[in-house]
Protein backbone atom coordinates (compact mmCIF):
# COMPACT_ATOMS: atom_id res chain seq x y z
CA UNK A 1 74.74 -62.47 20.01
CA UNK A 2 72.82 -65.12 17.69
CA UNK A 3 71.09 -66.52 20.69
CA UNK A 4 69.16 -62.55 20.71
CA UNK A 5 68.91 -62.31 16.75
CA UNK A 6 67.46 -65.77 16.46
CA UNK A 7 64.90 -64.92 19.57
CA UNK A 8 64.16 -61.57 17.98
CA UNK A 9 63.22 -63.73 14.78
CA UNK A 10 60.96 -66.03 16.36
CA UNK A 11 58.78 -63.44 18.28
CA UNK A 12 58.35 -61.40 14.68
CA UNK A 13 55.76 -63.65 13.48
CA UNK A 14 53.52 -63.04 16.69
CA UNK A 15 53.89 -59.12 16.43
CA UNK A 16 52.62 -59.64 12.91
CA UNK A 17 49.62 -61.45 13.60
CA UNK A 18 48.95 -58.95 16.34
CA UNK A 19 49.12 -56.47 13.71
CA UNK A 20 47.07 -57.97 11.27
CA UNK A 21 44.34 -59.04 14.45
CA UNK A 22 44.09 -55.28 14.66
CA UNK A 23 43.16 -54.69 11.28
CA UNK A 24 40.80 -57.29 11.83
CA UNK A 25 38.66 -54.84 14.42
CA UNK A 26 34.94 -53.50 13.74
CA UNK A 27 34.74 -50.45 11.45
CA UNK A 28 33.89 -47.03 12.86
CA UNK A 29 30.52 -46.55 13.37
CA UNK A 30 28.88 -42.88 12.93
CA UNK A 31 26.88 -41.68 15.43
CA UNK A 32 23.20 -41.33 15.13
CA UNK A 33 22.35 -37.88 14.51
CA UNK A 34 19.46 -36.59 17.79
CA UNK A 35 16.92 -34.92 15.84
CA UNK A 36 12.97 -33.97 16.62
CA UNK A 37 10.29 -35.25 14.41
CA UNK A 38 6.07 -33.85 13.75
CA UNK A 39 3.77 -35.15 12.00
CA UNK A 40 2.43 -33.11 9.38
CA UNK A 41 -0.63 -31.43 10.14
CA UNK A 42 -3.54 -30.52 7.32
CA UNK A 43 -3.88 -26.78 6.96
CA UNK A 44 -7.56 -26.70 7.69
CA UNK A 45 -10.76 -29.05 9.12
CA UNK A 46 -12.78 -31.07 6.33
CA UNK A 47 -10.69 -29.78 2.96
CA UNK A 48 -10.32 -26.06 4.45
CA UNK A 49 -7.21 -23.77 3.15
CA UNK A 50 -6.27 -20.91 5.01
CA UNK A 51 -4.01 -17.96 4.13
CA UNK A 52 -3.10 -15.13 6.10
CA UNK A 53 -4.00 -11.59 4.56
CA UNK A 54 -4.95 -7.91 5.70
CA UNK A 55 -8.70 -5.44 5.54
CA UNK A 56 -8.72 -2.86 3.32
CA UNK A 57 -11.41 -0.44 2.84
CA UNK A 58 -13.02 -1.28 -0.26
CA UNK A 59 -13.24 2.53 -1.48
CA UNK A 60 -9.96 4.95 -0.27
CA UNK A 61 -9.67 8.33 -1.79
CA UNK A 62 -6.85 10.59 -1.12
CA UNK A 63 -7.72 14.53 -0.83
CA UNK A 64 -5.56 16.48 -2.42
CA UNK A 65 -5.64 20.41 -2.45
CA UNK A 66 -5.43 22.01 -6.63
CA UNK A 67 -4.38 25.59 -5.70
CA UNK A 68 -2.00 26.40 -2.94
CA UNK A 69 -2.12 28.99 -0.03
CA UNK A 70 -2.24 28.98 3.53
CA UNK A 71 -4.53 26.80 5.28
CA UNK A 72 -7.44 29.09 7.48
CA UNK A 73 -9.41 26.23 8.48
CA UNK A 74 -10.31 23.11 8.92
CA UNK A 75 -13.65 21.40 9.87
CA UNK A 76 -14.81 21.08 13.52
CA UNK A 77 -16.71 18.03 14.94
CA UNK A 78 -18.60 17.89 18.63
CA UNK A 79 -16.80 16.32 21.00
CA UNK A 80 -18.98 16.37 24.61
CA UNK A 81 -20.97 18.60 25.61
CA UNK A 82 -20.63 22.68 23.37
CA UNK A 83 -16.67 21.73 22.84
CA UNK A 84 -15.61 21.30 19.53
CA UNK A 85 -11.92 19.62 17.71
CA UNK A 86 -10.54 19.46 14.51
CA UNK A 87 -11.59 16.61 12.39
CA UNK A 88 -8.89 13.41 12.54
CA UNK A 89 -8.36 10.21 11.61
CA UNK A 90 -11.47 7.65 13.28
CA UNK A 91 -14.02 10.56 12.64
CA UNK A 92 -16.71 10.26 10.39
CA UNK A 93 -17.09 12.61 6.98
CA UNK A 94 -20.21 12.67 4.66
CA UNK A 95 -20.41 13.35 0.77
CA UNK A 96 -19.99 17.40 0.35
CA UNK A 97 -18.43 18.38 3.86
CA UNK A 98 -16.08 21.08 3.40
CA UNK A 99 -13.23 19.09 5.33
CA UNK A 100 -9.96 21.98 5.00
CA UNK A 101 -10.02 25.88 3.35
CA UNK A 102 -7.60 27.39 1.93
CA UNK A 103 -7.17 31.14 2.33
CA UNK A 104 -9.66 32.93 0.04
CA UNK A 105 -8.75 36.48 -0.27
CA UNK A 106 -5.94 35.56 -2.37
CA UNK A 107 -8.11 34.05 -5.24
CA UNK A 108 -11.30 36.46 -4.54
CA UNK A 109 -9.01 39.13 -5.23
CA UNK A 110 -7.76 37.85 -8.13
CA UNK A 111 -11.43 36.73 -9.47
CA UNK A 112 -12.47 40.50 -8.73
CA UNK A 113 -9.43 42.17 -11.22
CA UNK A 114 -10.19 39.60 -13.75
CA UNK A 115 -13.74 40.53 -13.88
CA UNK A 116 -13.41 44.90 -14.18
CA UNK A 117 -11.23 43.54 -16.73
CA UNK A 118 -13.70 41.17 -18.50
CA UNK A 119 -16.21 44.56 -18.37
CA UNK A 120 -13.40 46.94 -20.32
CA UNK A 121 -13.11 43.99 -22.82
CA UNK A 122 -17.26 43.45 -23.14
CA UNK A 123 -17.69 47.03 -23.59
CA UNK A 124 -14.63 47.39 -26.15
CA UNK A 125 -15.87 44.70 -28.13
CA UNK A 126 -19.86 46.58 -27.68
CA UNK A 127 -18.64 49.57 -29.53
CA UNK A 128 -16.49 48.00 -31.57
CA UNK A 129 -19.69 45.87 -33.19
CA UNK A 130 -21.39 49.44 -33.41
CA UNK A 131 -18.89 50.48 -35.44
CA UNK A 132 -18.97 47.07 -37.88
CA UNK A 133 -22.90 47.74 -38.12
CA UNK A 134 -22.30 51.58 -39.21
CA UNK A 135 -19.51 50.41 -41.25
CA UNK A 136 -21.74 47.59 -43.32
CA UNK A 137 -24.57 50.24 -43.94
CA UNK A 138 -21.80 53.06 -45.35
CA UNK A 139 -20.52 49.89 -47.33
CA UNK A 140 -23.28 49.22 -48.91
CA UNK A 141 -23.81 52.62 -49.88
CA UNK A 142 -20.60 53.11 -51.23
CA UNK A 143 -19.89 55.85 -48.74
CA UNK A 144 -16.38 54.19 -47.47
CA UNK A 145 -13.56 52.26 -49.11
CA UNK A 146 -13.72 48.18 -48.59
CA UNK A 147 -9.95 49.21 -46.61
CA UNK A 148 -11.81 51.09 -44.58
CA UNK A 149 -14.04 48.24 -43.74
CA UNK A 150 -11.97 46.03 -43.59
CA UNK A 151 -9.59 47.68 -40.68
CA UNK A 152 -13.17 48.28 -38.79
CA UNK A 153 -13.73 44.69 -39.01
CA UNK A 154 -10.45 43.19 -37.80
CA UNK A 155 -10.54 45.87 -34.96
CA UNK A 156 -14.36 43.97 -34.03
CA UNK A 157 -12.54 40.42 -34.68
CA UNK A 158 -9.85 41.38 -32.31
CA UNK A 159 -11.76 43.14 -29.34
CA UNK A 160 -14.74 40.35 -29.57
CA UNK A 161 -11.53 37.34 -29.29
CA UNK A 162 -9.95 39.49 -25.83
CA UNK A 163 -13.48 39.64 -24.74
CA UNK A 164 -14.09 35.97 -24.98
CA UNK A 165 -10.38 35.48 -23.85
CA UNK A 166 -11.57 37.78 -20.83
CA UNK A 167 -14.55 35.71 -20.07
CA UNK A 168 -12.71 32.66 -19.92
CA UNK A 169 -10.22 33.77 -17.20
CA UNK A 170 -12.91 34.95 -14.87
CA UNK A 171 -14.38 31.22 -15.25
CA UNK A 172 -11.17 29.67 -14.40
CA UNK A 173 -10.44 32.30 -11.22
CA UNK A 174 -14.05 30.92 -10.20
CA UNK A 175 -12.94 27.21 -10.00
CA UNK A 176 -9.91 28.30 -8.41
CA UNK A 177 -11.50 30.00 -5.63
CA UNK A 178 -14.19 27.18 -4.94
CA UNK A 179 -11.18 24.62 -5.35
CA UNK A 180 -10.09 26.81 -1.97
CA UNK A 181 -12.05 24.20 -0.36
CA UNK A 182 -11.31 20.55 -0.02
CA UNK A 183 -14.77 18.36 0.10
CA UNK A 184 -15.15 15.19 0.94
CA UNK A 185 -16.23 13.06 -2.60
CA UNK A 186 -17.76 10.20 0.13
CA UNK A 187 -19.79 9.59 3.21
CA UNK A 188 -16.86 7.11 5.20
CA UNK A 189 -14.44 7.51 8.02
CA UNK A 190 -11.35 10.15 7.82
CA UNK A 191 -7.95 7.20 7.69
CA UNK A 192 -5.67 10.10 8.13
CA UNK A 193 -5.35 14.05 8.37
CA UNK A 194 -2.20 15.19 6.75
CA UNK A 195 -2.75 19.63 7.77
CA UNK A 196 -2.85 21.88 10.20
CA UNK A 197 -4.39 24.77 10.53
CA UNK A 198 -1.33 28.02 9.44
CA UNK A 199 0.46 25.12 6.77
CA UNK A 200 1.40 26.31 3.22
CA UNK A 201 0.38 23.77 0.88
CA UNK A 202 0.85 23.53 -2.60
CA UNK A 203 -1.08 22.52 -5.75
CA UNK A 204 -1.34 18.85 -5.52
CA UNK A 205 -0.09 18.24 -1.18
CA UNK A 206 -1.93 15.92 0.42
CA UNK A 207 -5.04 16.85 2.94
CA UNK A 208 -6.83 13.60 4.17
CA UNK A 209 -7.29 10.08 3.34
CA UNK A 210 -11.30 9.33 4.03
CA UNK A 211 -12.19 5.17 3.39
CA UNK A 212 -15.75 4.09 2.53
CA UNK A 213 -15.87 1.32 4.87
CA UNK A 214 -19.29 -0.08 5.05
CA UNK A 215 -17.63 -2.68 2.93
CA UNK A 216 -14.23 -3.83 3.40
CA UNK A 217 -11.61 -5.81 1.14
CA UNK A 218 -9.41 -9.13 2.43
CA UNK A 219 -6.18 -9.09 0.26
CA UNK A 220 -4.15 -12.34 0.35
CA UNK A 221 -2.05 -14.03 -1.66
CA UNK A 222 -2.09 -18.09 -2.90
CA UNK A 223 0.18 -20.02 -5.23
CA UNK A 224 -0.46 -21.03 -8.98
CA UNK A 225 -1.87 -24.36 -7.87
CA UNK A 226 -4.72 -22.70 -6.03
CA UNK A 227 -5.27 -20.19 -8.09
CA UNK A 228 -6.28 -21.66 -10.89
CA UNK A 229 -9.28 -22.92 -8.78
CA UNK A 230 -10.54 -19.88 -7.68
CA UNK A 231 -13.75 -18.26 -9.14
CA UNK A 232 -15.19 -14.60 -8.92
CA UNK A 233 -17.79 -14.82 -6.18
CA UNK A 234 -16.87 -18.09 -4.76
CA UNK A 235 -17.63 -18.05 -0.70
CA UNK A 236 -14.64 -17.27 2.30
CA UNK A 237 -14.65 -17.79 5.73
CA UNK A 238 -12.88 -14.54 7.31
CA UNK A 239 -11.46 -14.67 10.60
CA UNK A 240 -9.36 -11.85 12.41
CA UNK A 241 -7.79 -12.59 16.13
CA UNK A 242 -8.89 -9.03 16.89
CA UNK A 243 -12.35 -10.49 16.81
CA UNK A 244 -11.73 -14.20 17.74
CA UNK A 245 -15.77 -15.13 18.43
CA UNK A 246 -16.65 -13.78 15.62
CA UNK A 247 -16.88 -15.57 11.43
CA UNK A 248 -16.96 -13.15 8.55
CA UNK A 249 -18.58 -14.29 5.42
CA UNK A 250 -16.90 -12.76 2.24
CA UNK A 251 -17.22 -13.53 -1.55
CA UNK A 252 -13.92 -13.62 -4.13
CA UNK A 253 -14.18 -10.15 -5.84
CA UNK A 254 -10.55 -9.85 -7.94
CA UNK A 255 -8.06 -12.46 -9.39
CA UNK A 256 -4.95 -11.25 -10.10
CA UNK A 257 -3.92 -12.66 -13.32
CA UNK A 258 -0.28 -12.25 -12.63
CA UNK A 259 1.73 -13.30 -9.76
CA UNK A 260 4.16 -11.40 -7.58
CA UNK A 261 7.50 -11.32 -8.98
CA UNK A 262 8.93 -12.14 -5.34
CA UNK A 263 6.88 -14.03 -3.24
CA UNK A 264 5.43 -15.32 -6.63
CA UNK A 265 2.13 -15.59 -5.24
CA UNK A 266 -1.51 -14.26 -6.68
CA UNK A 267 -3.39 -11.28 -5.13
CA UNK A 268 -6.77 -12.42 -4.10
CA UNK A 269 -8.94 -9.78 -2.64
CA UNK A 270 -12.67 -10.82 -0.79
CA UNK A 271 -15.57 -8.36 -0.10
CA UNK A 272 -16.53 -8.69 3.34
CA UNK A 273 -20.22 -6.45 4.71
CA UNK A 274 -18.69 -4.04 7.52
CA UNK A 275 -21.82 -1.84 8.09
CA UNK A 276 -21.49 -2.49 11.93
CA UNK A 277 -17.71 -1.41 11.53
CA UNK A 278 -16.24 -4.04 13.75
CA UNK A 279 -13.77 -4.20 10.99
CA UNK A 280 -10.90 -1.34 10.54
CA UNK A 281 -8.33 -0.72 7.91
CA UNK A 282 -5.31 -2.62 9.17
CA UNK A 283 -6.55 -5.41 10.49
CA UNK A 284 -4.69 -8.77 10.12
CA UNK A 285 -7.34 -11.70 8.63
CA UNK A 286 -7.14 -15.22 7.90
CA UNK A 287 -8.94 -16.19 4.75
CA UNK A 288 -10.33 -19.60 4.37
CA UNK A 289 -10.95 -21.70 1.55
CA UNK A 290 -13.37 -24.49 1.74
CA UNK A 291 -13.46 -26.91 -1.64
CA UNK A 292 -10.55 -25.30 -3.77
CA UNK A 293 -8.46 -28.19 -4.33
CA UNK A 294 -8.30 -31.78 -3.93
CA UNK A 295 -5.69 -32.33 -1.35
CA UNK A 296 -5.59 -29.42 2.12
CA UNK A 297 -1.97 -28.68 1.36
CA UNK A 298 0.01 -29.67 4.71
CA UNK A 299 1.30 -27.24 7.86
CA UNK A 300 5.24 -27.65 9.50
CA UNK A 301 6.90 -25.31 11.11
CA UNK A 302 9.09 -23.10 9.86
CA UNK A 303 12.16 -24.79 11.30
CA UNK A 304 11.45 -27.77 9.51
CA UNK A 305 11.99 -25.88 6.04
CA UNK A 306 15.29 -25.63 4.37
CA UNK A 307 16.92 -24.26 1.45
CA UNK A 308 18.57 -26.87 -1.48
CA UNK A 309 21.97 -26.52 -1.80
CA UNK A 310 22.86 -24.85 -5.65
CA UNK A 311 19.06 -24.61 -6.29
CA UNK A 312 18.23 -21.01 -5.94
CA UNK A 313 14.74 -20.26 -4.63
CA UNK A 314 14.39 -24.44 -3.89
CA UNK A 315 13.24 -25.75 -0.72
CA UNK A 316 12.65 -28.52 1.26
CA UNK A 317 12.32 -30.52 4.24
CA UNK A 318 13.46 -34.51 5.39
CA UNK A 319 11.49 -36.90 5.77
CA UNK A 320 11.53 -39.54 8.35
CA UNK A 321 10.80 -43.13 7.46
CA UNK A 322 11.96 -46.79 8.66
CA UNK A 323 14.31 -48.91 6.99
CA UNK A 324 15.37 -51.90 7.91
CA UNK A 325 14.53 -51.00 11.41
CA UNK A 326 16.08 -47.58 11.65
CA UNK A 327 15.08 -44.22 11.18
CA UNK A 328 16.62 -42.31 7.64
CA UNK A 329 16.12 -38.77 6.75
CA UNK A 330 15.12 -38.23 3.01
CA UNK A 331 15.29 -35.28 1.49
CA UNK A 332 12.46 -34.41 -0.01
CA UNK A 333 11.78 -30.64 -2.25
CA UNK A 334 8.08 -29.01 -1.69
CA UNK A 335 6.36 -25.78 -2.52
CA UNK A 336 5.84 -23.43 -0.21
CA UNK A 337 2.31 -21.57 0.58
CA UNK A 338 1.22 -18.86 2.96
CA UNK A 339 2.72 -18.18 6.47
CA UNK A 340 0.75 -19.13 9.42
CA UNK A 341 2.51 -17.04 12.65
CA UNK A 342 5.40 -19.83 13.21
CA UNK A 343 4.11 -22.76 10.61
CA UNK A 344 4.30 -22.36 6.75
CA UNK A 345 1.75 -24.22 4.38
CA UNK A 346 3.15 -26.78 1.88
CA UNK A 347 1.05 -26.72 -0.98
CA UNK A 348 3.36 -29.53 -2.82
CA UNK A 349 5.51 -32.45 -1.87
CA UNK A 350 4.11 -33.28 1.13
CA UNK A 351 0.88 -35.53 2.78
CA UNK A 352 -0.38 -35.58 6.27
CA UNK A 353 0.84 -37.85 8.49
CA UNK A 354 4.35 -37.56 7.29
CA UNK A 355 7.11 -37.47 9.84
CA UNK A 356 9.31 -33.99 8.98
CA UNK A 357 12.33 -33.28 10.72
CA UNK A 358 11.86 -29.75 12.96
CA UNK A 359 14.54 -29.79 15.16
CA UNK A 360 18.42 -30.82 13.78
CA UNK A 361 17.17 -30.41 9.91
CA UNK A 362 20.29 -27.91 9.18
CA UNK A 363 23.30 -30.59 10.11
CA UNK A 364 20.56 -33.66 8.83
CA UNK A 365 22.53 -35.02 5.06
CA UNK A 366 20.05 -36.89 2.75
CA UNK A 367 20.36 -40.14 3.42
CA UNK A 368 21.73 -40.32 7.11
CA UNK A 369 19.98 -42.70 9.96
CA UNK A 370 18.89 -40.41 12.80
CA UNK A 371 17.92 -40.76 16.28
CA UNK A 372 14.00 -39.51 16.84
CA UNK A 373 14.28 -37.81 21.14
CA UNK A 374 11.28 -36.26 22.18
């Protein structure tokens, strides 16, 4: 029994420094997180800045009717040969052309009442100023009371007023009936047709949208650090994938002075010539900028961008850099610009060159040494 105690004694130092050898061992090592890196690109060649935007016609008026009624017709247009259609969006309209009528008979019957009526007034107020002149002559020669006069006067006063009053409603039953028909205030294209022939419409409904578009409008937006450096009638460089051979040359017609309360960008809008109109309402354009600030702000794509934790409307992207010969993701907060299909612009924060992180940035912690895989 001692002889087993006193052996158990003697191995209990060597269990202890086996213990304490395995305390000894190599910390854990993380493992490198795989992520992809880019390179950041420059928005544009030789300084240029591009933002995405949209054609507008430069003059769009919408028709609206000012009396209501049934609609009895609406203007034809040739289409091959002796057959004729109803006007419609694409077709073109000139200043004056009677584009939709509303039925007349309502309002010419109306005009017709008001004038036998404006003929009882005129001729009640005619006899009604022969009887002031006879009046003023028996006046004069004290051959009447001035009551009497007086009552013969206010009778003239009252008749001549409903004639006037008379008048005045047959002048406004005339605008109503030529307000029967809608006219175009513009020689442009018809953007959209709203009636059909049979349709009640009502003081104020819609008709047609018609567009001037001999000269069209490119409306984009840019941040404050761009803005500033824009001028009225500085030159753009309009492109549109519709027409990918083709350069449109635009000049900076309207600033807007305040920014967009969400994207908090500023409206720009460009005056492009369209009198060949290759360019229609709709159309998706890419404005560029040549010369409007010092540094092309930089292009990643969108996967590289994320948003700072408990920083509302911050965002940013990692950075990948050596130290000490491995690869660390910084953090690093930038400005965002205008989208570019799958890319993004950074106006702010960033430089060409710089390697982003644009695949693995959401599980990627400031600081942490990555892996770059291709």
């Amino acid at each position: 029994m001692r002889f087993a105690l006193a052996r158990c004694l003697g191995l209990l130092p060597l269990a202890l420094a086996q213990l304490t050898a395995c305390h000894r061992s190599e910390p854990y090592a993380k493992p490198l997180l795989p992520v992809r890196v880019q390179s950041v690109a420059p928005a544009g060649p030789r300084g240029a800045v591009r933002y995405s935007g949209r054609f507008e016609a430069q003059t769009q008026v919408t028709l609206a009717f000012k009396v209501g009624g049934y609609v009895s017709g609406i203007a034809l247009v040739p289409q091959g040969g002796s057959e004729r259609r109803l006007v419609q969006a694409g077709d073109e309209v000139h200043t004056g052309e009677v584009l939709a009528t509303i039925r007349k008979s309502d309002y010419s019957t109306r005009l017709d009442e008001l004038r036998g009526a404006r003929d009882n007034a005129r001729a009640a107020a005619m006899n009604a100023k022969l009887d002031l002149d006879r009046a003023t002559r028996l006046l004069q020669q004290n051959a009447i009371p001035q009551a009497q006069f007086d009552s013969i006067k206010a009778r003239h006063d009252s008749l001549a007023g409903e004639a006037r009053a008379a008048e005045a409603r047959v002048g406004q039953a005339s605008i109503s009936l030529s307000d029967t028909e809608l006219r175009s205030p513009l020689t442009g294209i018809v953007l959209h047709r709203a009636i059909e022939v049979g349709d009640l419409v009502s003081p104020g409904a819609t008709g047609f949208i018609v567009a001037d578009t001999n000269t069209m409008k490119v409306v984009f937006g840019v941040p404050d650090s761009v803005q500033i450096a824009i001028r009225n009638g500085m030159p753009v460089a309009i492109h549109t994938e519709a027409l990918p051979r083709r350069e449109f040359r635009g000049v900076i017609s309207k600033i807007a002075a305040k920014a967009d309360e969400k994207s908090r960008a500023f409206d720009i809008e460009a005056t492009v010539d369209n009198k060949d109109q290759a360019l229609k309402v709709g159309m998706i354009a890419t404005a560029e900028l040549v010369g409007t600030v010092s540094q092309s702000p930089a292009v990643v794509p969108l996967s590289a961008v994320i948003k700072v934790p408990d920083k509302k409307d911050t965002f940013a992207v990692f950075v990948v850099s050596e130290n000490a010969g491995a690869s660390v993701a910084r953090i690093r907060p930038v400005l965002l610009g205008e989208m570019l299909r799958n890319d993004v612009t950074i106006t702010q924060g960033l430089t060409a060159g710089e390697a982003v992180v644009v695949r693995g940035a959401t599980i990627v912690h400031d600081g942490d040494r990555v892996a770059v895989v291709p």
